[in-house]
Protein backbone atom coordinates (compact mmCIF):
# COMPACT_ATOMS: atom_id res chain seq x y z
CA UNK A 1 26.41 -27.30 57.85
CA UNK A 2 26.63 -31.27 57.70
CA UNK A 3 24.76 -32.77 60.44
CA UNK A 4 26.94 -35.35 60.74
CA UNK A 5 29.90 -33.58 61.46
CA UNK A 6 28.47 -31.08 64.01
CA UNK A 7 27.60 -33.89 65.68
CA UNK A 8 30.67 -35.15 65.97
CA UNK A 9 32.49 -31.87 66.75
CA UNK A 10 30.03 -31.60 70.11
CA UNK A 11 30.34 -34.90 71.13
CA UNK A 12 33.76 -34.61 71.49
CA UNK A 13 33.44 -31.12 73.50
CA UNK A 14 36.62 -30.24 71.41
CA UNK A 15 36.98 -26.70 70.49
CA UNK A 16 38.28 -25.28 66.94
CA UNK A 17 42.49 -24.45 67.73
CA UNK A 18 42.59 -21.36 66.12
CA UNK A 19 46.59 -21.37 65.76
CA UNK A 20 48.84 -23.61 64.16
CA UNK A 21 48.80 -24.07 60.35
CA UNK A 22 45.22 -23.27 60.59
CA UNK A 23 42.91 -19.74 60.94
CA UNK A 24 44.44 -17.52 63.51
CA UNK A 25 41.38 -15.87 64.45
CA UNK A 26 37.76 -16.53 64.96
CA UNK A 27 37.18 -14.57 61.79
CA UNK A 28 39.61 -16.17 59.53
CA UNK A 29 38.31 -19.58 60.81
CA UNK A 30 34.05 -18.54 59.79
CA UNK A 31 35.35 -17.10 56.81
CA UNK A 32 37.18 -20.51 55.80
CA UNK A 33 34.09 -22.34 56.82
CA UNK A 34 31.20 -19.82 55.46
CA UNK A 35 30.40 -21.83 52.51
CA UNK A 36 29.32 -24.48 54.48
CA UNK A 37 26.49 -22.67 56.70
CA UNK A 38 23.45 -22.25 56.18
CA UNK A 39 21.28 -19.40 55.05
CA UNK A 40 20.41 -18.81 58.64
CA UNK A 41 23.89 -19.36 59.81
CA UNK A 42 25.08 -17.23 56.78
CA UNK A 43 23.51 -14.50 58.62
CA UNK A 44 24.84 -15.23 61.96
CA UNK A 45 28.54 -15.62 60.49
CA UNK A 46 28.67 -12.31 58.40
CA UNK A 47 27.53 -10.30 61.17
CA UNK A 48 30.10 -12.15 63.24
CA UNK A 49 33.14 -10.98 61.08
CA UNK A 50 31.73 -7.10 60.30
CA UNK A 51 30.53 -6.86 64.10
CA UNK A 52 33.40 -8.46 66.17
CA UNK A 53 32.64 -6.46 69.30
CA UNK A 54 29.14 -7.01 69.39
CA UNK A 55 29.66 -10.81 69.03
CA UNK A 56 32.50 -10.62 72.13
CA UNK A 57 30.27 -8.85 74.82
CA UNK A 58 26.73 -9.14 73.68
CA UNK A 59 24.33 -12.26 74.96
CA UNK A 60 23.48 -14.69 72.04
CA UNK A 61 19.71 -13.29 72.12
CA UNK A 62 20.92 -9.91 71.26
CA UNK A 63 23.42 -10.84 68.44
CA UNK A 64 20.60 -12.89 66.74
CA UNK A 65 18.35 -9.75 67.24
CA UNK A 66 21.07 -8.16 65.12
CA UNK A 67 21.52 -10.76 62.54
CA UNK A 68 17.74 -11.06 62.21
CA UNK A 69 17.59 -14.07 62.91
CA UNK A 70 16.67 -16.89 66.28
CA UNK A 71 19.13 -17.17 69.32
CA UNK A 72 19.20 -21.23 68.64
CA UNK A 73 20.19 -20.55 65.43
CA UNK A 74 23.43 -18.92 66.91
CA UNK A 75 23.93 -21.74 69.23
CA UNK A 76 23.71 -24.21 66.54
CA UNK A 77 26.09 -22.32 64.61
CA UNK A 78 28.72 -22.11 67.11
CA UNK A 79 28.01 -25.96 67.63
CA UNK A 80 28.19 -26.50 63.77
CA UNK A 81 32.16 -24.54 64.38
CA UNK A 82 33.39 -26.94 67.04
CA UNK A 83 32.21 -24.80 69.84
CA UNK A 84 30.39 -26.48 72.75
CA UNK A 85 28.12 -23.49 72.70
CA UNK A 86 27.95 -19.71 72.60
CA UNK A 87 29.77 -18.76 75.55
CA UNK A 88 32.74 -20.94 73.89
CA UNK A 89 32.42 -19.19 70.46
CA UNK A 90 32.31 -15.44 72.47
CA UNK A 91 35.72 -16.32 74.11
CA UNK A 92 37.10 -16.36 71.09
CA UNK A 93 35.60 -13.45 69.83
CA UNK A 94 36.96 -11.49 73.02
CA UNK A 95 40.49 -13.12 72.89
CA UNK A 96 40.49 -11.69 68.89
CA UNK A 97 39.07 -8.66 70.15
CA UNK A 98 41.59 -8.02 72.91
CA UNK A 99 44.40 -8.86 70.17
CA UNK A 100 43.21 -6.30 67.70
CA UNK A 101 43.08 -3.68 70.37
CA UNK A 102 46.10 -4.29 72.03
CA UNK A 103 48.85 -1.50 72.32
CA UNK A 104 46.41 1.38 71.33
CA UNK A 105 46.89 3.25 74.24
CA UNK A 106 44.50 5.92 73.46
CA UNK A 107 42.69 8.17 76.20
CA UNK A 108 39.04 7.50 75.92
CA UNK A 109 36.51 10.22 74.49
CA UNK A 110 34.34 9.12 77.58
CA UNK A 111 34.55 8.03 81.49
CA UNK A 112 34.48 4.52 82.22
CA UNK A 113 30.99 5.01 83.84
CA UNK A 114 29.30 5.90 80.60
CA UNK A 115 25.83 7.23 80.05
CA UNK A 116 23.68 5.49 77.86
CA UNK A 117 23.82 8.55 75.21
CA UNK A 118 27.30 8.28 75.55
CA UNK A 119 27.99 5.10 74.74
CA UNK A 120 25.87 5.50 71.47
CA UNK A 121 27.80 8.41 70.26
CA UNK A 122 30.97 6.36 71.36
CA UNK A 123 29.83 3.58 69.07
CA UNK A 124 29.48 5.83 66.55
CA UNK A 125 33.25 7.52 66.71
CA UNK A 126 34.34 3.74 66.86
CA UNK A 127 32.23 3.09 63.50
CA UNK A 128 33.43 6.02 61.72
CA UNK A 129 37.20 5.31 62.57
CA UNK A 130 37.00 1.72 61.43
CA UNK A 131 35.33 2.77 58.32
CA UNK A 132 38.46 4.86 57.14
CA UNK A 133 40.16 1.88 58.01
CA UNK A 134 39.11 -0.44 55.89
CA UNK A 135 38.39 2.26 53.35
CA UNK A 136 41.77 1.75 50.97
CA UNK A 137 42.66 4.93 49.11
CA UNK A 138 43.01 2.99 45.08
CA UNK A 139 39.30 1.95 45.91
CA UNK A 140 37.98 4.97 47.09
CA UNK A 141 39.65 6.91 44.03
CA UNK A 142 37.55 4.20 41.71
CA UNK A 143 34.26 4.87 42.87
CA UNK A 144 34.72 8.51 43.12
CA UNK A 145 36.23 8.46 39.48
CA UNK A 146 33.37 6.02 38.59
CA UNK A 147 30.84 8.27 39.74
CA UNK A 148 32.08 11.16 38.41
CA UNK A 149 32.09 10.34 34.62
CA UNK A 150 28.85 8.28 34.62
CA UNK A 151 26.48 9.41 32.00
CA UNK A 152 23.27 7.88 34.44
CA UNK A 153 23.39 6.96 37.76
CA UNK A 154 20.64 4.88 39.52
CA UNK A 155 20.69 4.73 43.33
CA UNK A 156 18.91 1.61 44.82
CA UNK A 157 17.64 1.89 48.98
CA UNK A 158 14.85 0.38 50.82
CA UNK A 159 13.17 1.06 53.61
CA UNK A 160 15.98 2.24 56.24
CA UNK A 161 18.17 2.84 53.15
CA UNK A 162 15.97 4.60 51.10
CA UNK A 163 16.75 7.80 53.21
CA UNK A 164 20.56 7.76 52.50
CA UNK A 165 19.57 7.07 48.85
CA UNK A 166 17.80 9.72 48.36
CA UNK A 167 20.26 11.87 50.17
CA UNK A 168 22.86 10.58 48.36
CA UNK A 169 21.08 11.37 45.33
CA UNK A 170 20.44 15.21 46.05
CA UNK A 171 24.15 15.62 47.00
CA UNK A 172 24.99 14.49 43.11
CA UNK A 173 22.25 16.41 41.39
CA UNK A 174 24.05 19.34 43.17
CA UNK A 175 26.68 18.68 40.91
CA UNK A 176 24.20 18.56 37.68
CA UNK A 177 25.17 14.26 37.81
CA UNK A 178 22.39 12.53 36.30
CA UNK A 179 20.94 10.44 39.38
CA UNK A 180 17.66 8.81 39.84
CA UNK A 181 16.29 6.93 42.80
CA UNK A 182 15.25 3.07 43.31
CA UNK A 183 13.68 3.00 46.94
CA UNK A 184 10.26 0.74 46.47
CA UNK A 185 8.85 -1.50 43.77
CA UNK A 186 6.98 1.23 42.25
CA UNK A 187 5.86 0.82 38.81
CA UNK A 188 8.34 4.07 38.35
CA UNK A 189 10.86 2.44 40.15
CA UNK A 190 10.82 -0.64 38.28
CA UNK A 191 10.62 1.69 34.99
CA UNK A 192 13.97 3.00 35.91
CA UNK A 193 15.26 -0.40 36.64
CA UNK A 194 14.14 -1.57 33.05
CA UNK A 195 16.38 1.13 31.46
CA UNK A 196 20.05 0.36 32.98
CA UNK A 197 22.02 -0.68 30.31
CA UNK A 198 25.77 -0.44 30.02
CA UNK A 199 26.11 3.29 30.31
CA UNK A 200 24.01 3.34 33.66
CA UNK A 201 25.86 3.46 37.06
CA UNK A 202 24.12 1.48 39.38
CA UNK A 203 25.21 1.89 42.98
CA UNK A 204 22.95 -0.68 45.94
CA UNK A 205 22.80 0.62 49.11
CA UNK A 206 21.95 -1.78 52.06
CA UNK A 207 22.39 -3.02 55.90
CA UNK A 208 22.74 -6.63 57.08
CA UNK A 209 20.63 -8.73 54.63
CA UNK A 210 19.64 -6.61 51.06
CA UNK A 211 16.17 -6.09 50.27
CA UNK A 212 15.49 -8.57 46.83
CA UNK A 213 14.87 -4.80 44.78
CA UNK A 214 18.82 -4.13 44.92
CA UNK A 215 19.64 -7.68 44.94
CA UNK A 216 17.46 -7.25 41.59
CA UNK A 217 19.05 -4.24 40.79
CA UNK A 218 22.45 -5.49 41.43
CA UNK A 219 21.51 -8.77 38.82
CA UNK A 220 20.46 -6.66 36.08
CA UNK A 221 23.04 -4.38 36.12
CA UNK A 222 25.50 -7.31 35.66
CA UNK A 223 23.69 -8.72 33.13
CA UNK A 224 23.71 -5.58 31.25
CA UNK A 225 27.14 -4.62 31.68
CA UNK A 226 26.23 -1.99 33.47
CA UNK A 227 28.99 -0.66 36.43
CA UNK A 228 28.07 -1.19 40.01
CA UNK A 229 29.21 0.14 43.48
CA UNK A 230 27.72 -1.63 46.47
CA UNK A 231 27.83 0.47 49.90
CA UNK A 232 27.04 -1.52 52.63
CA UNK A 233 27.88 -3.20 56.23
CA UNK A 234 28.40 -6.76 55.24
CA UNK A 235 31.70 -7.24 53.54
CA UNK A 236 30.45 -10.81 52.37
CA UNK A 237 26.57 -9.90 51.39
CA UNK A 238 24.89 -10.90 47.98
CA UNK A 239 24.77 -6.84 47.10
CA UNK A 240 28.70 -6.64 47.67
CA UNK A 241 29.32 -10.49 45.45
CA UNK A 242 27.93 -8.92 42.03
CA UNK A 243 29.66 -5.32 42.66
CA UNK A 244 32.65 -4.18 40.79
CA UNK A 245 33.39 -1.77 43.61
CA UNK A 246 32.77 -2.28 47.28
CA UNK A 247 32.77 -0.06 49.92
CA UNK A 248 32.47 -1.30 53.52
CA UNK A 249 30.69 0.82 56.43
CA UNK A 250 30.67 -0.57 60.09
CA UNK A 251 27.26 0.11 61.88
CA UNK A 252 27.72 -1.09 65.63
CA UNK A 253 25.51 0.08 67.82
CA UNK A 254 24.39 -0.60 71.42
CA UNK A 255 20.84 0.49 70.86
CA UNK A 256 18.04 -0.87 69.07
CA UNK A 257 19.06 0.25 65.68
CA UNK A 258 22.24 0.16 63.76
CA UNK A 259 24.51 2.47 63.00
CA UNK A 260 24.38 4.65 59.89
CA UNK A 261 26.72 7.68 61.14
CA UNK A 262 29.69 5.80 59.16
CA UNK A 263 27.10 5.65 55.88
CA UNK A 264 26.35 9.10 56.12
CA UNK A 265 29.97 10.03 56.24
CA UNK A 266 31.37 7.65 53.33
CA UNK A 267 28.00 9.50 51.57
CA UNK A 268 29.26 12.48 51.90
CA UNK A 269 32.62 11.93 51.34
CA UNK A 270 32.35 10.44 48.09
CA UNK A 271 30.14 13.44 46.61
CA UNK A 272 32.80 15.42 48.30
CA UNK A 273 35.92 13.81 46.33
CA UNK A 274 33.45 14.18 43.03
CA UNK A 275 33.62 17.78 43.69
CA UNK A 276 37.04 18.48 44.51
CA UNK A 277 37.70 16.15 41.10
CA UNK A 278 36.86 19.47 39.33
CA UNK A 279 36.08 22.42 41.87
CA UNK A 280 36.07 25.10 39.14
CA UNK A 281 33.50 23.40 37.30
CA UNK A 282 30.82 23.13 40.30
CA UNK A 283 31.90 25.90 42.22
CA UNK A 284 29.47 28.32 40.65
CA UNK A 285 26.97 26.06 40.71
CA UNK A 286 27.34 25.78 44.86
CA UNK A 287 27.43 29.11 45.06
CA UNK A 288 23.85 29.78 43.34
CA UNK A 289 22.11 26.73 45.91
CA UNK A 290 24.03 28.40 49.08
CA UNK A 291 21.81 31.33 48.40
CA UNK A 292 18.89 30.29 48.11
C-alpha cells in the first residue's frame, strides 16, 4: 500500500468507521482496499476474509503462521488499513464475528471446557457447515454437469493437494471418466499439461497460496479454451481469478495444519452428484468394484 498514506492513517491514530456510506464490515472494507496491498499483505488480507474467526481470536504470530507469511507483515497491514495496530484490526474482526453469529442459538456439539481433540473435530463441523453455505446450488449443478460430460479431465494438486487429487481422480475413473493427474513437475506431468486443449477439463486444486504448476495449469487452460473448475480455500486466489467455476472450501483449524475435512466432502460430493446424474448407467459398474 502507499507509504504515504499509511503514514498518515497512523499518525492520526484514527481508525477505519466501518458504517456509514462506507464497508460495513471488516471484510467488505479489505476487500474494497485489496488491490492496493501488497503481495505480502495480499496474503494476510485473503486469509483475513476466508478465515474470519481465526483472525478475531488468534495472536498476530499465529495468523501470519497461517498466511505464510511474517507477524510484522500483519501489523503493517493493519497499519496500512487505518488500524493503530493488530489488536485494533482483531476488534473488528470479533465485533463482525459476533454479528454473523448472533441469534443462532444452537446447543453446542461440545462442553465449554473443550479438549484439544475436540476442538479440532469442532473446527471441522464448523468448516463443513460453512462450506454448504457458501456452496450455491446453480454452481454446484455447473461443475457437476461440467464434469460429467467432459471428454478429458486433468486434475492439478501439489504437495498437500496432491492427495485429494489423486483421490479425486480414482472416485471419477470409478465412473469410466477420463481423468489424469497433475501433482509434480514430472516430465509426465508436464506431458499431460502440453495436451489440454479445448476439449480437456482442467480442474486446480489448492490451499492458501497455489503452487506455480496449477497456477500454470490454470494459464494454459485459458489460453486454450479449455474449461476450468478451481477448488480451493481462498475465494480471491490467482487459481480461483482464471476459473470459470469456483468452488469455495473453508479449512480453519486450531492445530498446526489446515483443514481439509470440508475438501474431502465437496470431493466427494461432486463425484457423488456425477453419479446420481445417471445411476443406471454406473450402477453396474459399482457393483463389480464393491466386490472385489
Amino acid at each position: 500500500m502507499n507509504a504515504t498514506m499509511t503514514t498518515k492513517r497512523a499518525a492520526a491514530n484514527a481508525e477505519p468507521e466501518l458504517n456509514g456510506d462506507g464497508p460495513h464490515t471488516l471484510s467488505s472494507y479489505i476487500q474494497s482496499r485489496f488491490d492496493e496491498c501488497s503481495r505480502s499483505q495480499k496474503d494476510v488480507a485473503q486469509y483475513i476474509i476466508d478465515h474470519l474467526d481465526e483472525a478475531a481470536f488468534q495472536t498476530a504470530e499465529e495468523l501470519a503462521r497461517r498466511a505464510n507469511t511474517s507477524s510484522s507483515t500483519v501489523v503493517r497491514f493493519s497499519q496500512a488499513l487505518g488500524f493503530e495496530g493488530f489488536p485494533e484490526l482483531q476488534r473488528a474482526a470479533r465485533e463482525e464475528y459476533r454479528r454473523n453469529h448472533a441469534g443462532i442459538g444452537e446447543s453446542p456439539l461440545f462442553s465449554v471446557e473443550r479438549s484439544d481433540f475436540e476442538t479440532a473435530i469442532a473446527a471441522d463441523h464448523a468448516n463443513v457447515e460453512e462450506t454448504a453455505r457458501k456452496a450455491t446450488p446453480a454452481n454446484i449443478e455447473k461443475a457437476i454437469a461440467t464434469i460429467s460430460q467432459a471428454t478429458r479431465i486433468v486434475i492439478a494438486g501439489t504437495d498437500q493437494m496432491a492427495f485429494f487429487a489423486s483421490y479425486f481422480r480414482h472416485l471419477l475413473m470409478l465412473l469410466d471418466l477420463r481423468a489424469e493427474l497433475v501433482a509434480s513437475p514430472s516430465q509426465e506431468a508436464l506431458g499431460r499439461l502440453a495436451r489440454i486443449d479445448s476439449e480437456t477439463l482442467v480442474i486446480a486444486l489448492s490451499a492458501g497460496r497455489p503452487h506455480a504448476l496449477v497456477v500454470r495449469a490454470m494459464k494454459l487452460a485459458r489460453h486454450r479454451e479449455a474449461q476450468t473448475i478451481a477448488i480451493t480455500d481462498a475465494t480471491m486466489s490467482e487459481v480461483a481469478k482464471l476459473a470459470q467455476i469456483k468452488l469455495y472450501y473453508s479449512s480453519n483449524s486450531p492445530a498446526y495444519v489446515r483443514s481439509h475435512t470440508a475438501l474431502l466432502s465437496m470431493i466427494q460430493g461432486l463425484a457423488y452428484g456425477v453419479y446420481s446424474r445417471d445411476e443406471q448407467h454406473y450402477v453396474d459398474r459399482i457393483k463389480a468394484f464393491r466386490l472385489k
